[in-house]
PDB file of N, CA and C in Angstrom:
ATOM      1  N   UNK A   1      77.117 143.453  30.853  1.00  0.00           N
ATOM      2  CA  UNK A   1      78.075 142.382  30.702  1.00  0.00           C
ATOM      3  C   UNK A   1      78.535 142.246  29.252  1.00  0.00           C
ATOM      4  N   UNK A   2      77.890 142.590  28.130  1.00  0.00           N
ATOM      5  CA  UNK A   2      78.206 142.564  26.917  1.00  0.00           C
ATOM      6  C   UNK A   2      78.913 143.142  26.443  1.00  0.00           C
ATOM      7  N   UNK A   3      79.325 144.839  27.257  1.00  0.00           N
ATOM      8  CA  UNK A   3      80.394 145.453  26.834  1.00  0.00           C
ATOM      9  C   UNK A   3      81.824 144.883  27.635  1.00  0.00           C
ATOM     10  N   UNK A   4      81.790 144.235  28.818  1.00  0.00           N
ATOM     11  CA  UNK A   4      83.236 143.458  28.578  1.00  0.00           C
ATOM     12  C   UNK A   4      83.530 142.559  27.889  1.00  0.00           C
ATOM     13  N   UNK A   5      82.372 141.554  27.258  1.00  0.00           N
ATOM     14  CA  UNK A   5      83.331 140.588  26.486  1.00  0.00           C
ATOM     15  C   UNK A   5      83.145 141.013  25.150  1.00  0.00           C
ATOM     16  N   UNK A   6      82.665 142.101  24.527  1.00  0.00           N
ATOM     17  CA  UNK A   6      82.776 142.814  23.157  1.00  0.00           C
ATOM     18  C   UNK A   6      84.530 142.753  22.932  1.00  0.00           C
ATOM     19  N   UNK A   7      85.030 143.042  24.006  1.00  0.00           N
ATOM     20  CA  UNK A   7      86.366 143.242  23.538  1.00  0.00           C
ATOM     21  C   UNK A   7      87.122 142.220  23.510  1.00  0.00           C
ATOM     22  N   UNK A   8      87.251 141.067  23.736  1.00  0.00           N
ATOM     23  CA  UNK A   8      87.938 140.296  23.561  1.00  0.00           C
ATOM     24  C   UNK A   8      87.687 139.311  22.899  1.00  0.00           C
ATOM     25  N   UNK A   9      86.232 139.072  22.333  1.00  0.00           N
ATOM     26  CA  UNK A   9      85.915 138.593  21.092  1.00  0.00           C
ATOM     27  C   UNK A   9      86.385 139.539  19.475  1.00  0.00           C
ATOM     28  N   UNK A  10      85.924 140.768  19.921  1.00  0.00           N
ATOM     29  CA  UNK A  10      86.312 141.595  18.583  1.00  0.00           C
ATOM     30  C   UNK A  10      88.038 141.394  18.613  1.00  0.00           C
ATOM     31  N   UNK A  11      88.769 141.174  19.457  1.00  0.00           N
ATOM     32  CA  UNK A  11      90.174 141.341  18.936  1.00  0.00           C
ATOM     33  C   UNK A  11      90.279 139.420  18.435  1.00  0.00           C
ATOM     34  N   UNK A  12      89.678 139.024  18.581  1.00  0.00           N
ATOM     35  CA  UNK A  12      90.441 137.556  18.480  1.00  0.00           C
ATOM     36  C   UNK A  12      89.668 137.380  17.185  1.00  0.00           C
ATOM     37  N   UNK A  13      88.704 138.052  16.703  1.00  0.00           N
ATOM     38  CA  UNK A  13      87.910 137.807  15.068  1.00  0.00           C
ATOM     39  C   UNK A  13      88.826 139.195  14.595  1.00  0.00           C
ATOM     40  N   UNK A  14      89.353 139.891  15.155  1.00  0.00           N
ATOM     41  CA  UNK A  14      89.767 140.796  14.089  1.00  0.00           C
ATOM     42  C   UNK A  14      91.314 139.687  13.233  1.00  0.00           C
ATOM     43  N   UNK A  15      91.926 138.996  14.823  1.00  0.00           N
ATOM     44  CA  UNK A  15      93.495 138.601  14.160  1.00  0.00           C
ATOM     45  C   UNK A  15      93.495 137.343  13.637  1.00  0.00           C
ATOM     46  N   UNK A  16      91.654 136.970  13.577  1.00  0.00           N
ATOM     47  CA  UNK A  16      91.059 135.100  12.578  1.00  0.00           C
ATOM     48  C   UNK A  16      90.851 136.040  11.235  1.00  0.00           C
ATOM     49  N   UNK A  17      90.474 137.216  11.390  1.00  0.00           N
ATOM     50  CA  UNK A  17      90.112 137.812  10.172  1.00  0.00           C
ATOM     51  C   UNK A  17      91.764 137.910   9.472  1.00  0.00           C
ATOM     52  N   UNK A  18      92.372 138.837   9.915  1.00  0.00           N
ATOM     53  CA  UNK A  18      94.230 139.293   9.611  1.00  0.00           C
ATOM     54  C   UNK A  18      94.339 137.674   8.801  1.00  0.00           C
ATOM     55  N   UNK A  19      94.802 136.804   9.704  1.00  0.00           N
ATOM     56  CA  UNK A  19      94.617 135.566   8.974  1.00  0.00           C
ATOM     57  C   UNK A  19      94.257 135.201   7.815  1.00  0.00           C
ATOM     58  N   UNK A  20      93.228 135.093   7.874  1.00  0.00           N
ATOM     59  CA  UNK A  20      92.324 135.100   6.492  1.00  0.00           C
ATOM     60  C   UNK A  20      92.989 135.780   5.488  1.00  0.00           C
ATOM     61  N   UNK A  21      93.005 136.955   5.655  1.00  0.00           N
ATOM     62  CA  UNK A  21      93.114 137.779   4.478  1.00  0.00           C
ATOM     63  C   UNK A  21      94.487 137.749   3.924  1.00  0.00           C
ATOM     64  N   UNK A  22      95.746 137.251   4.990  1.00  0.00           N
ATOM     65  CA  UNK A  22      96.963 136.840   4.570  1.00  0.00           C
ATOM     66  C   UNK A  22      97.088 135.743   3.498  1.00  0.00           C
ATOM     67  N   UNK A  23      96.476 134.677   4.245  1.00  0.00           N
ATOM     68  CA  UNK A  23      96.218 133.554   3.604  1.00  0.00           C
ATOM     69  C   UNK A  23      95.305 134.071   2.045  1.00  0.00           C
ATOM     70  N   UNK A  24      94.269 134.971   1.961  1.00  0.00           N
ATOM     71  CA  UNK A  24      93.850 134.819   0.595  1.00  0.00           C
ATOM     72  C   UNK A  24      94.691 135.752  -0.586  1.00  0.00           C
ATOM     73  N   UNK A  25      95.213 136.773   0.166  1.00  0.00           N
ATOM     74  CA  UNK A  25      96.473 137.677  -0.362  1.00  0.00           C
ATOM     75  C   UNK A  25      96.981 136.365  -1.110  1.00  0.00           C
ATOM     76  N   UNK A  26      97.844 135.275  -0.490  1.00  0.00           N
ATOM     77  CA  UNK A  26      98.548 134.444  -0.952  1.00  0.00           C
ATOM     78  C   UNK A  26      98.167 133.662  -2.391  1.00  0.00           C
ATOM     79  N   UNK A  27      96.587 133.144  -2.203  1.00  0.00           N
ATOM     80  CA  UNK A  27      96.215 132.113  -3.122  1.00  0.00           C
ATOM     81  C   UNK A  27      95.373 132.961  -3.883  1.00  0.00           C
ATOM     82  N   UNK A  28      95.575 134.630  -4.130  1.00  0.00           N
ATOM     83  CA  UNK A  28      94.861 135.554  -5.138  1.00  0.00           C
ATOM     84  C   UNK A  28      95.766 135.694  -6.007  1.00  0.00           C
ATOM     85  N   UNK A  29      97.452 136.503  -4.965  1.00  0.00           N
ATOM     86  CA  UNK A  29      98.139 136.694  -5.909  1.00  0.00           C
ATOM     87  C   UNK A  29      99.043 135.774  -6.865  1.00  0.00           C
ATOM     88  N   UNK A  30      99.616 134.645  -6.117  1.00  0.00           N
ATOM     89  CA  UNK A  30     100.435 133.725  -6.615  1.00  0.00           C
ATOM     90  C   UNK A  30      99.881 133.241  -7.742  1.00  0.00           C
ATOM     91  N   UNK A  31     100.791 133.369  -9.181  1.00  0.00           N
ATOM     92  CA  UNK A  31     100.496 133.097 -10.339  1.00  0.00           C
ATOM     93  C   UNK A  31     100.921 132.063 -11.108  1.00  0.00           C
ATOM     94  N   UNK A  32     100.710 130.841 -11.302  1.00  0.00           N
ATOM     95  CA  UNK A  32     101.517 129.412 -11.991  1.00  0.00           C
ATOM     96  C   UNK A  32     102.033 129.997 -13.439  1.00  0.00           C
ATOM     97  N   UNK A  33     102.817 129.547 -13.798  1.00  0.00           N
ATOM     98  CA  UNK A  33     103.673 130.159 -14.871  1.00  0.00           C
ATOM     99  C   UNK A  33     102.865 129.492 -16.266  1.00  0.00           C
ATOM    100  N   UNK A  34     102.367 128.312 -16.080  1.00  0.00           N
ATOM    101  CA  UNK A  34     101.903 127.435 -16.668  1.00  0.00           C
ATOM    102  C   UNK A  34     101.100 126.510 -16.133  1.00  0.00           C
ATOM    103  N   UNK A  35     100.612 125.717 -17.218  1.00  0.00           N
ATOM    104  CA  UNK A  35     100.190 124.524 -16.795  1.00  0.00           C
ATOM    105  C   UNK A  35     100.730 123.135 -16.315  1.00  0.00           C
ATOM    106  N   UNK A  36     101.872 123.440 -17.085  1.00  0.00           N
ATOM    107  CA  UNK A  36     103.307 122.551 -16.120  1.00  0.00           C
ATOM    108  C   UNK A  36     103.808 123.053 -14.703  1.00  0.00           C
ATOM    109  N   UNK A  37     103.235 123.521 -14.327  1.00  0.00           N
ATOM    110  CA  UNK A  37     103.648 124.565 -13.021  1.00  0.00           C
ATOM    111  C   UNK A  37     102.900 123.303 -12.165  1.00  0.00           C
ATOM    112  N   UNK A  38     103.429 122.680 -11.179  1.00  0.00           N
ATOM    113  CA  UNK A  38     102.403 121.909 -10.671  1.00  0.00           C
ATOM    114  C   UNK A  38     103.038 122.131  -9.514  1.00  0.00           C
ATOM    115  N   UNK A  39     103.971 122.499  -8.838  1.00  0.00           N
ATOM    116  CA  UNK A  39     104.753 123.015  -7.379  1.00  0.00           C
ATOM    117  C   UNK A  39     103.849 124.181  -7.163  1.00  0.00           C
ATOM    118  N   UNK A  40     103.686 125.322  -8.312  1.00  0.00           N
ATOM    119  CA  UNK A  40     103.060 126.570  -7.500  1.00  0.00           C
ATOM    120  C   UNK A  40     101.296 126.197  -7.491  1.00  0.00           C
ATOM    121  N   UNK A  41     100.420 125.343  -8.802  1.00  0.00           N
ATOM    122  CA  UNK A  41      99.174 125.110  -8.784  1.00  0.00           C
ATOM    123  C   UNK A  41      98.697 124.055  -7.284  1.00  0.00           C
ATOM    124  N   UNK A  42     100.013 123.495  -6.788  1.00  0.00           N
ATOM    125  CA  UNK A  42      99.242 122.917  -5.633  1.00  0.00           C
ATOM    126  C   UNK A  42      99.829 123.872  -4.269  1.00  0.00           C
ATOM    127  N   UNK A  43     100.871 124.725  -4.416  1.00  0.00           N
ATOM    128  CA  UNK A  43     100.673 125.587  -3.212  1.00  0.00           C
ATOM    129  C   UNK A  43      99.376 126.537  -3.465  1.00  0.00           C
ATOM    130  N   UNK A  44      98.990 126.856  -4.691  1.00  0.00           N
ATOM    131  CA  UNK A  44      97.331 127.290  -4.655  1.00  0.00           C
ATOM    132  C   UNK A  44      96.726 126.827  -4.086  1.00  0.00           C
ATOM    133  N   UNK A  45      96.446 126.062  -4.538  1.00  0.00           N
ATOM    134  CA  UNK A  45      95.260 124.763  -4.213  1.00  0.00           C
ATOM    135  C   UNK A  45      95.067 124.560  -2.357  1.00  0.00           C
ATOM    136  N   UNK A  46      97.027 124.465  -1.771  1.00  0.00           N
ATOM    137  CA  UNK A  46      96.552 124.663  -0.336  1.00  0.00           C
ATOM    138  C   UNK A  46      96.137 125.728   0.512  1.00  0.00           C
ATOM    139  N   UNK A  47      96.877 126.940  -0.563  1.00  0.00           N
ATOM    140  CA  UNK A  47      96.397 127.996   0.368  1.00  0.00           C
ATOM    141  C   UNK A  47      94.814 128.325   0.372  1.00  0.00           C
ATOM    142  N   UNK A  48      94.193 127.938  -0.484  1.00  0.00           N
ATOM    143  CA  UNK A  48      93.066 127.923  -0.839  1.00  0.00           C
ATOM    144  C   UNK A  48      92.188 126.857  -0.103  1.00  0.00           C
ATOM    145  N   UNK A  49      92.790 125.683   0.299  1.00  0.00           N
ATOM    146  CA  UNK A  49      92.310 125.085   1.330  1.00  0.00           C
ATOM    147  C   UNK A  49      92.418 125.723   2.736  1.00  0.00           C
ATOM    148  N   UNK A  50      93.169 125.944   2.816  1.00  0.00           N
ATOM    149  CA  UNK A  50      93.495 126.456   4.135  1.00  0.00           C
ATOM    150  C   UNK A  50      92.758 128.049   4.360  1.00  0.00           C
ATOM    151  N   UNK A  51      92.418 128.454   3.444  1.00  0.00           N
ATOM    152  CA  UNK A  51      91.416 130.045   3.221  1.00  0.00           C
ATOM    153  C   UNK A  51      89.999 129.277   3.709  1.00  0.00           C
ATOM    154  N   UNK A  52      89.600 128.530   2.930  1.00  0.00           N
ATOM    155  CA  UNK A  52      88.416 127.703   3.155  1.00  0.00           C
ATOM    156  C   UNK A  52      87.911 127.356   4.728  1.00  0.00           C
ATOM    157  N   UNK A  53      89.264 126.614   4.831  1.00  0.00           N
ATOM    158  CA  UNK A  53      89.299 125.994   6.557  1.00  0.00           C
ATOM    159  C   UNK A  53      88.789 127.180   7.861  1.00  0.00           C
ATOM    160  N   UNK A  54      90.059 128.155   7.472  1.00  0.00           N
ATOM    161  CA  UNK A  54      90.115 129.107   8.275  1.00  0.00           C
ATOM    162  C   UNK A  54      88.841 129.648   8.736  1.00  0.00           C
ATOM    163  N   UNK A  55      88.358 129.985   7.187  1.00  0.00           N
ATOM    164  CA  UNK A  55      87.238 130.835   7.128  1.00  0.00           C
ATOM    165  C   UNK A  55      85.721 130.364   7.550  1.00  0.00           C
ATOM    166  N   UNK A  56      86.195 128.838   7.393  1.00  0.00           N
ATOM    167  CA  UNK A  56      84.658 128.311   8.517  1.00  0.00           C
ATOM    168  C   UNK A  56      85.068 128.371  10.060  1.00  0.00           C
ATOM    169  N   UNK A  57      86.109 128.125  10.469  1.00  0.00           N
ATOM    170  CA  UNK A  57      86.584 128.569  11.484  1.00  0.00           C
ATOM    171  C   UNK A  57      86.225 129.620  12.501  1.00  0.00           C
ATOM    172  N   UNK A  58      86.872 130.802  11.315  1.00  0.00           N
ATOM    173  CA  UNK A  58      86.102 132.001  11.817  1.00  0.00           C
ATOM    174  C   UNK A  58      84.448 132.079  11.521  1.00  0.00           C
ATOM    175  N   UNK A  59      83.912 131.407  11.277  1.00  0.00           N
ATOM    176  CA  UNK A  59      82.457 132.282  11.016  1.00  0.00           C
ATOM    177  C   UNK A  59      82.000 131.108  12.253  1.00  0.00           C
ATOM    178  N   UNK A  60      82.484 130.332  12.549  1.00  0.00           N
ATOM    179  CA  UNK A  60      81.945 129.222  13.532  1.00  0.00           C
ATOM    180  C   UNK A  60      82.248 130.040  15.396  1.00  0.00           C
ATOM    181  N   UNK A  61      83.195 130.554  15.020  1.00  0.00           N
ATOM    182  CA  UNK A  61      83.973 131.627  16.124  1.00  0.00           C
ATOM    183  C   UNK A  61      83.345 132.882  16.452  1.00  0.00           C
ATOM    184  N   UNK A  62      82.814 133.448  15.010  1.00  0.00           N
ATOM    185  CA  UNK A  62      82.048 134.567  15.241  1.00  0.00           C
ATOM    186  C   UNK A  62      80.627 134.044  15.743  1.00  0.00           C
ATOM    187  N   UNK A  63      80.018 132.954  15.443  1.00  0.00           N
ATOM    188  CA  UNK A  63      78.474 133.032  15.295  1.00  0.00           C
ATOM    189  C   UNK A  63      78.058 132.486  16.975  1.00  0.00           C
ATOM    190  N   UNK A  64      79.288 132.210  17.956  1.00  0.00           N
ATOM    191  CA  UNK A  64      78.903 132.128  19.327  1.00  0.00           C
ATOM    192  C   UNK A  64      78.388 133.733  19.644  1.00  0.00           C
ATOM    193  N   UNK A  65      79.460 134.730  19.526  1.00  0.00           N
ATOM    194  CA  UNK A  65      79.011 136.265  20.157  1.00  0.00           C
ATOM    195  C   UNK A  65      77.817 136.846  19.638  1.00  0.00           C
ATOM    196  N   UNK A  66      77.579 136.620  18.214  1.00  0.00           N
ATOM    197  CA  UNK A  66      76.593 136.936  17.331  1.00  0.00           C
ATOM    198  C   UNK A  66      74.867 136.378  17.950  1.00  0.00           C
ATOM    199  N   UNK A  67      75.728 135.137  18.218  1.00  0.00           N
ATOM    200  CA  UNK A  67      73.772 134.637  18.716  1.00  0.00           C
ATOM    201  C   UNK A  67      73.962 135.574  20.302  1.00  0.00           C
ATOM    202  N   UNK A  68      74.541 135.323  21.042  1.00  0.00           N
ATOM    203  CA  UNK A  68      74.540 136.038  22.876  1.00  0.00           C
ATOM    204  C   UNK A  68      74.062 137.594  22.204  1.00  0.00           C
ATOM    205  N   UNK A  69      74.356 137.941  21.160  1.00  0.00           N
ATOM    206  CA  UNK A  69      73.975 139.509  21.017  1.00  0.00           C
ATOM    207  C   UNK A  69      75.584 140.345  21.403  1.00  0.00           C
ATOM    208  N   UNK A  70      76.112 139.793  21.739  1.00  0.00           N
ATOM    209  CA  UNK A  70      77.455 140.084  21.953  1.00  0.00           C
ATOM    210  C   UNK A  70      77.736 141.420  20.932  1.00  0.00           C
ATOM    211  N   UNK A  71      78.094 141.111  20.010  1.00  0.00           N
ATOM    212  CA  UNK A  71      78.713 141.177  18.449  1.00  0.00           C
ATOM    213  C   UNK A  71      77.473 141.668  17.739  1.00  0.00           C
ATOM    214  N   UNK A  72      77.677 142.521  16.811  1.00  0.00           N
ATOM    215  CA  UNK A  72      76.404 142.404  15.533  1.00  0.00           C
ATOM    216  C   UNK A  72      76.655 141.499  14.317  1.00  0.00           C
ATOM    217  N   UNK A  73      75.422 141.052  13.317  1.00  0.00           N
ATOM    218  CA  UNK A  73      75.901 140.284  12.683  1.00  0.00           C
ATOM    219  C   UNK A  73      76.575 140.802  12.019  1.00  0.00           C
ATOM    220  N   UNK A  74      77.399 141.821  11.134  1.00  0.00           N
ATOM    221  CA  UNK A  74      77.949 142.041  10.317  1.00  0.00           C
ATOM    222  C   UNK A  74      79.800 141.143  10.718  1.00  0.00           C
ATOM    223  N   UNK A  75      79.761 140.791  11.989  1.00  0.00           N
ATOM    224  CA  UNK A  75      80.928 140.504  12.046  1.00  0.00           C
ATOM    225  C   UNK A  75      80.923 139.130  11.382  1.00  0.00           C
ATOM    226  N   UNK A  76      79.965 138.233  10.864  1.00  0.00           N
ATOM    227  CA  UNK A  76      79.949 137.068  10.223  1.00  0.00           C
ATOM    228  C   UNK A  76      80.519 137.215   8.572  1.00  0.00           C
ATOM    229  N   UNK A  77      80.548 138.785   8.026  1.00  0.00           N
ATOM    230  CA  UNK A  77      80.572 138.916   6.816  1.00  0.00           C
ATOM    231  C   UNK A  77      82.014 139.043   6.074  1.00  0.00           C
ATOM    232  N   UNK A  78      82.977 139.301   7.502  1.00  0.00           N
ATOM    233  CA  UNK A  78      84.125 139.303   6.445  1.00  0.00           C
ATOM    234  C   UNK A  78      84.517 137.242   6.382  1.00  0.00           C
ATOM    235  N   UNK A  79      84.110 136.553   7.384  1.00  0.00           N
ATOM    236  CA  UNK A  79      84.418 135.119   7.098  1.00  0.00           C
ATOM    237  C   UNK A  79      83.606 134.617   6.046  1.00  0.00           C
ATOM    238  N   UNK A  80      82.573 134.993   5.720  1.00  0.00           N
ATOM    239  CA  UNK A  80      81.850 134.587   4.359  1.00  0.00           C
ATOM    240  C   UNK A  80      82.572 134.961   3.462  1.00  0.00           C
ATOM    241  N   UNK A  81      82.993 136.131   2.999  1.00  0.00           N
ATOM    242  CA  UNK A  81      83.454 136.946   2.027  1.00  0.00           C
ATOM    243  C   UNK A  81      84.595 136.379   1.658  1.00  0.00           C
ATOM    244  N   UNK A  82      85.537 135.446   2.810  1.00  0.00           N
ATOM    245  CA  UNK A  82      86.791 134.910   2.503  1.00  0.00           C
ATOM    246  C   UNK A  82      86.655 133.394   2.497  1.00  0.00           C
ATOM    247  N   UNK A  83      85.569 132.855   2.929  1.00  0.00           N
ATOM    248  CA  UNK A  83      85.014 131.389   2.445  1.00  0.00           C
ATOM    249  C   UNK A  83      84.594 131.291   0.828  1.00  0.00           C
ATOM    250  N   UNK A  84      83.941 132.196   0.459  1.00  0.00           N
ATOM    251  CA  UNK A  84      83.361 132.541  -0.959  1.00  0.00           C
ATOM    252  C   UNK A  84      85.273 132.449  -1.803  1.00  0.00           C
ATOM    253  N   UNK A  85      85.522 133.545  -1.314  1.00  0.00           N
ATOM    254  CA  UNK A  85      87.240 133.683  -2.064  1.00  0.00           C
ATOM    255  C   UNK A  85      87.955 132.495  -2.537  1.00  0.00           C
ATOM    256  N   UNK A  86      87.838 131.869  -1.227  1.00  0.00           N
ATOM    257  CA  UNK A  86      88.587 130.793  -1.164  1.00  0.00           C
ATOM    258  C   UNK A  86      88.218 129.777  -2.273  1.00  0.00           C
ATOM    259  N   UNK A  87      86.932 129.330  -2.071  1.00  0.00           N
ATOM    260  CA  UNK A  87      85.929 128.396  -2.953  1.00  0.00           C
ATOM    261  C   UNK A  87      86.101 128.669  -4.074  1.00  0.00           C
ATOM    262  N   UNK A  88      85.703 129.950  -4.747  1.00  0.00           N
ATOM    263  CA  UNK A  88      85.758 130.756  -5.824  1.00  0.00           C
ATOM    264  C   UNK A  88      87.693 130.444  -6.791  1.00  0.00           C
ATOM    265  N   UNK A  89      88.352 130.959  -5.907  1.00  0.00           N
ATOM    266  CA  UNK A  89      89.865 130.228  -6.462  1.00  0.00           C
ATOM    267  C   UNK A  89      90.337 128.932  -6.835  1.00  0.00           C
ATOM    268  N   UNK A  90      89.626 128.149  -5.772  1.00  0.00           N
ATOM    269  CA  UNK A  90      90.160 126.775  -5.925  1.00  0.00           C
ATOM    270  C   UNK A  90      89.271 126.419  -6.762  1.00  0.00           C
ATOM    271  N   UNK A  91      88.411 126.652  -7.095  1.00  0.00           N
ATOM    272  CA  UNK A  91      87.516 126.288  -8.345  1.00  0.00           C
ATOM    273  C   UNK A  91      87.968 127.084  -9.755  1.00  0.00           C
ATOM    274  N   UNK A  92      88.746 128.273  -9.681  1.00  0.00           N
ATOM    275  CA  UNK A  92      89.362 128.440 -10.731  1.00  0.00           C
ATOM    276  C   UNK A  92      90.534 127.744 -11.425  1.00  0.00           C
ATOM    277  N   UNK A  93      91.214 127.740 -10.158  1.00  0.00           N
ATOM    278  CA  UNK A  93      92.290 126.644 -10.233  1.00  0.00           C
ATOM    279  C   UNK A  93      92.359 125.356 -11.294  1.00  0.00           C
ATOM    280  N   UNK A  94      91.322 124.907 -10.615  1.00  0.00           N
ATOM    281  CA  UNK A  94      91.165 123.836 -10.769  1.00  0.00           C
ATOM    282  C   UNK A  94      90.604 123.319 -12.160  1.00  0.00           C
ATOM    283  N   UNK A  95      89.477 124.412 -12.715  1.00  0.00           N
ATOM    284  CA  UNK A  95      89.338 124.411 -13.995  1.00  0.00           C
ATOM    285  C   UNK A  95      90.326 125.227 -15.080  1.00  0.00           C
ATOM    286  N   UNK A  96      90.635 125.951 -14.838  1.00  0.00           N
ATOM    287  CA  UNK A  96      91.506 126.664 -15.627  1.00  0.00           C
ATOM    288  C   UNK A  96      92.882 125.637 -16.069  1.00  0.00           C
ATOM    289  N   UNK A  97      93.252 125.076 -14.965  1.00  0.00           N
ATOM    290  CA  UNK A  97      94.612 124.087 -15.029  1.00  0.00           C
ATOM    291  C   UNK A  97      94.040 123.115 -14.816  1.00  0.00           C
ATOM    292  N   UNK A  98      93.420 121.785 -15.517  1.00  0.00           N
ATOM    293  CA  UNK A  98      93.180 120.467 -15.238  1.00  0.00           C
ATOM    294  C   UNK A  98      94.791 119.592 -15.356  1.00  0.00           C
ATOM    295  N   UNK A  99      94.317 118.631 -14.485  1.00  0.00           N
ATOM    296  CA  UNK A  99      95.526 118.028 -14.240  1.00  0.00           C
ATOM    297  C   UNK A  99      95.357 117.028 -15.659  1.00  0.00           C
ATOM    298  N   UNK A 100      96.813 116.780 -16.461  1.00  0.00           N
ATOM    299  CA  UNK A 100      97.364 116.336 -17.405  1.00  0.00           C
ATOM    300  C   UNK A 100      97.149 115.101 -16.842  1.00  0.00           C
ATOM    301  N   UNK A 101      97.710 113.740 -18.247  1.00  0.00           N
ATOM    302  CA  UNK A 101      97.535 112.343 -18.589  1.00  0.00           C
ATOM    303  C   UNK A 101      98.289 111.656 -16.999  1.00  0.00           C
ATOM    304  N   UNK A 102      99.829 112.809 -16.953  1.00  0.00           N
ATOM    305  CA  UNK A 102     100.516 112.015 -16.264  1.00  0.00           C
ATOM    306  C   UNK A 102     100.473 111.973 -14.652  1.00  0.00           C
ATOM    307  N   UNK A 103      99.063 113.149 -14.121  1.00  0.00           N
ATOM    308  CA  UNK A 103      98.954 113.317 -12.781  1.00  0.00           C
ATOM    309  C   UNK A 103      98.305 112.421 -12.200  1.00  0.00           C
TER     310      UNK A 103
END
């Protein structure tokens, strides 16, 4: 029974994974021009929320097949890897650009 639902868990963590990695593409590459940049430092900031979100999402998604034996654990590692990302950015963000007197 484990090899029919292998497959339709692995495609629905592969396109939570696709996801992910769109979303962190976004809040890796996008660069604020400045520290006056406060339109592109808070589309960071969401995509970086939304990397975060996703990514417990998926590891909450993966860790049903993972316990049944379904899945091996390695499929928990790319949603860590993009929870870490996520965290990791918005914490750069956030120190690197502190918000000014007038925010």
């Amino acid at each position: 029974m484990t090899g029919l639902l292998r497959g339709p868990w692995g495609v629905l963590l592969l396109l939570a994974n696709l996801l992910n990695g769109y979303v962190a593409y976004a809040a890796l590459v996008t660069r604020p021009q400045g520290a006056w940049d406060e339109s592109t430092l808070t589309g960071i900031e969401t995509a970086c929320a939304l990397l975060v979100v996703f990514s417990a999402v998926t590891f909450l998604l993966a860790l049903l097949p993972v316990r049944r034996r379904t899945l091996s654990r390695w499929w928990l590692a790319p949603a860590l890897v993009f929870l870490l990302v996520g965290a990791a950015r918005w914490t750069y963000i956030v120190q690197a650009y502190p918000q000014g007197p007038g925010g």
